[in-house]
C-alpha atoms as a PDB file:
ATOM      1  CA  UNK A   1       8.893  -6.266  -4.405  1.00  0.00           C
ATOM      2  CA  UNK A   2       9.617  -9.079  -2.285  1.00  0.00           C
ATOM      3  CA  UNK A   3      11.671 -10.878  -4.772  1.00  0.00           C
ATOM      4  CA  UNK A   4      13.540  -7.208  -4.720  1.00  0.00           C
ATOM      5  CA  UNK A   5      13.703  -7.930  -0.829  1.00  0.00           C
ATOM      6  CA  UNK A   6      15.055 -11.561  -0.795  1.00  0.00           C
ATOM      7  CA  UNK A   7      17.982 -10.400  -3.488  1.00  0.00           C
ATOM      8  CA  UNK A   8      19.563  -8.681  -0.245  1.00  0.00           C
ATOM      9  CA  UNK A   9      17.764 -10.200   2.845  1.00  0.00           C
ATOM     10  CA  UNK A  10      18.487 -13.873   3.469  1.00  0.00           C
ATOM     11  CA  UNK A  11      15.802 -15.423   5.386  1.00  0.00           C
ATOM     12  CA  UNK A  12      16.847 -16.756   8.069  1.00  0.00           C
ATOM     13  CA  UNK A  13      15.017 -19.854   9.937  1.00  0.00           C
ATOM     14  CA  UNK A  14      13.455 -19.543  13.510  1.00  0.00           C
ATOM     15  CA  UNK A  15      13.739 -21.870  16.042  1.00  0.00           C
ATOM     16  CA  UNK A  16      12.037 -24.422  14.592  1.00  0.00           C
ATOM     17  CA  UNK A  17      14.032 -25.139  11.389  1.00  0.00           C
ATOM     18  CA  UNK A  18      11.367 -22.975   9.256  1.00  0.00           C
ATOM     19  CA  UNK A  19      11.884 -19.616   6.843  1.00  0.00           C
ATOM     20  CA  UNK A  20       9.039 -16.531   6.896  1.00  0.00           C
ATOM     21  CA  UNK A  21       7.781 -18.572   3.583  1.00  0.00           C
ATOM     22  CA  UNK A  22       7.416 -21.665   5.156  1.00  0.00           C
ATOM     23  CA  UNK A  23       5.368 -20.351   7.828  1.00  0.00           C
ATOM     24  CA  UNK A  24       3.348 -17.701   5.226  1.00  0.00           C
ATOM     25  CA  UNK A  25       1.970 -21.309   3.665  1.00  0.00           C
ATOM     26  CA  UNK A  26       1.017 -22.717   6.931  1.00  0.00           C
ATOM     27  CA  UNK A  27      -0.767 -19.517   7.791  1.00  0.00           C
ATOM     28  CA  UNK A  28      -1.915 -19.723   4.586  1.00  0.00           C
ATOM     29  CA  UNK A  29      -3.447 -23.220   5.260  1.00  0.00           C
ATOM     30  CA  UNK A  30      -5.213 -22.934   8.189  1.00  0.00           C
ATOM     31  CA  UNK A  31      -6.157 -18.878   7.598  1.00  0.00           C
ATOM     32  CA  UNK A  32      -7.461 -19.502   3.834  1.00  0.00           C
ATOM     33  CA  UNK A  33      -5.265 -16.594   2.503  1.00  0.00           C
ATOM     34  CA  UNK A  34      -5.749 -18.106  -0.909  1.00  0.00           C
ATOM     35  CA  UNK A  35      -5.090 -15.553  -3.895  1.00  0.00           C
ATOM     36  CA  UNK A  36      -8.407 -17.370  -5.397  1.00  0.00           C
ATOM     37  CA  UNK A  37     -10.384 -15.831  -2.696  1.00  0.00           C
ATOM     38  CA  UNK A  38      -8.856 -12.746  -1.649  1.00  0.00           C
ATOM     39  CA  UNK A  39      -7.235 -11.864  -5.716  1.00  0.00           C
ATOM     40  CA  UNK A  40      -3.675 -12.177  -6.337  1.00  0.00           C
ATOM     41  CA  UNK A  41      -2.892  -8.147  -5.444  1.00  0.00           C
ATOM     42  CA  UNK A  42      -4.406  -8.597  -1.939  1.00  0.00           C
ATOM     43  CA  UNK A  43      -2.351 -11.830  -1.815  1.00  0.00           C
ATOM     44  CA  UNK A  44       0.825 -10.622  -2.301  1.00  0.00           C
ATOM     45  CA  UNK A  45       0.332  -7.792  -0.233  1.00  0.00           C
ATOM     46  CA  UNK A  46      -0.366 -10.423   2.657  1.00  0.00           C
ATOM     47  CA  UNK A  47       2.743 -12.339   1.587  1.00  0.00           C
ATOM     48  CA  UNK A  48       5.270  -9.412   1.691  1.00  0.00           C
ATOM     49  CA  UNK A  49       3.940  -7.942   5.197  1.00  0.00           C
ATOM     50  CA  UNK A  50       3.849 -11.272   6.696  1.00  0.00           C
ATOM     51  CA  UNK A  51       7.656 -12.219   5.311  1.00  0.00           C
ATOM     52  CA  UNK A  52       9.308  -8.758   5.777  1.00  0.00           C
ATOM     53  CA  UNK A  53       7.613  -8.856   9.356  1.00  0.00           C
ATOM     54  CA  UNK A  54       9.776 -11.283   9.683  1.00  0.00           C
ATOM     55  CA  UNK A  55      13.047 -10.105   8.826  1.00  0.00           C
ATOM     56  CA  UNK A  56      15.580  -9.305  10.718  1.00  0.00           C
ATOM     57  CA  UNK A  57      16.683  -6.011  11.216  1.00  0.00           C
ATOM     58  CA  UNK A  58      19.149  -4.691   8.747  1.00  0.00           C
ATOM     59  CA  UNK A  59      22.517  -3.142   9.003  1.00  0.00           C
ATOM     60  CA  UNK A  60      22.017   0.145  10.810  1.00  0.00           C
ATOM     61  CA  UNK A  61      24.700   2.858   8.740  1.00  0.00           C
ATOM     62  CA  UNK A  62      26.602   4.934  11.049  1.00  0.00           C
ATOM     63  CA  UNK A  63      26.492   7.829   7.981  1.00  0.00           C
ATOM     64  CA  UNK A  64      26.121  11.003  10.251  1.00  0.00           C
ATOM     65  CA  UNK A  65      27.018  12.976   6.926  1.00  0.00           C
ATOM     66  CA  UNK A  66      24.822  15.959   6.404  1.00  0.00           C
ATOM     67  CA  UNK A  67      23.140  14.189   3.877  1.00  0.00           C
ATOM     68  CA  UNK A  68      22.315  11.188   5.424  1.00  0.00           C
ATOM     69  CA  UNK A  69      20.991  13.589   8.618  1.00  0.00           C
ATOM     70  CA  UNK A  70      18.859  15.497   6.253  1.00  0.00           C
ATOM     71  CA  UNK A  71      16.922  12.120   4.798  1.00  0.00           C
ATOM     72  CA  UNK A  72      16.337  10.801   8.529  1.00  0.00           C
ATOM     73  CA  UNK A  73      14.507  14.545   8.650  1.00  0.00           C
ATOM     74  CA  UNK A  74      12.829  14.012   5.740  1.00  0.00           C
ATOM     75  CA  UNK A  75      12.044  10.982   5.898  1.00  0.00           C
ATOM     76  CA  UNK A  76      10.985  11.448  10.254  1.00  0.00           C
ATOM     77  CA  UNK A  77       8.569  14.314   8.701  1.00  0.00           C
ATOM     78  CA  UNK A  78       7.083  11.946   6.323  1.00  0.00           C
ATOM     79  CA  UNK A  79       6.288   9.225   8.082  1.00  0.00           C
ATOM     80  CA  UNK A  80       4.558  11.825  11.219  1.00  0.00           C
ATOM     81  CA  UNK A  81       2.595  13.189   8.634  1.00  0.00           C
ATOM     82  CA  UNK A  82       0.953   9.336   7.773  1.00  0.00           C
ATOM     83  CA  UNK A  83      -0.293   9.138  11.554  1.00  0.00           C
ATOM     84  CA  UNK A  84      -4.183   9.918  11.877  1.00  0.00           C
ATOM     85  CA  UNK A  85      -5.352  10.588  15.529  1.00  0.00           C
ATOM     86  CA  UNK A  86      -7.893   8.635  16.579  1.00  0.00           C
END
């Protein structure tokens, strides 16, 4: 998925000279995310939450079609329905 991600995202470096992957391996380093330990699912789970965390924020569409409306619905609906209270 994050190869998917990185086909249309370019990452960009931060203010010290270094990508989301750089950084993921120095985290990686010092936090012992190692796909060894944790199992290679778990690691690239890790590895696409802390890149796309990362990211910065995409082209916002100004589609007000019906369509598009109807998704953001959808979609708005969708996501409510994942929040548990607590």
């Amino acid at each position: 998925m994050l190869a998917e991600i990185l086909k249309v995202r370019r990452l960009e470096p931060d203010k010290y000279g270094h990508t989301a992957l750089e950084n993921f391996e120095h985290f990686c380093a010092y936090s012992g995310c190692d796909p060894a330990k944790i199992g290679v699912d778990a690691f690239a789970w890790a590895k696409l939450a802390y890149v796309s965390a990362q990211l910065p924020p995409g082209d916002v569409s100004n589609d007000t079609s019906a369509a598009a409306l109807q998704t953001e619905e959808h979609d708005a609906g969708r996501n409510a329905t994942t929040v548990r209270p607590v």
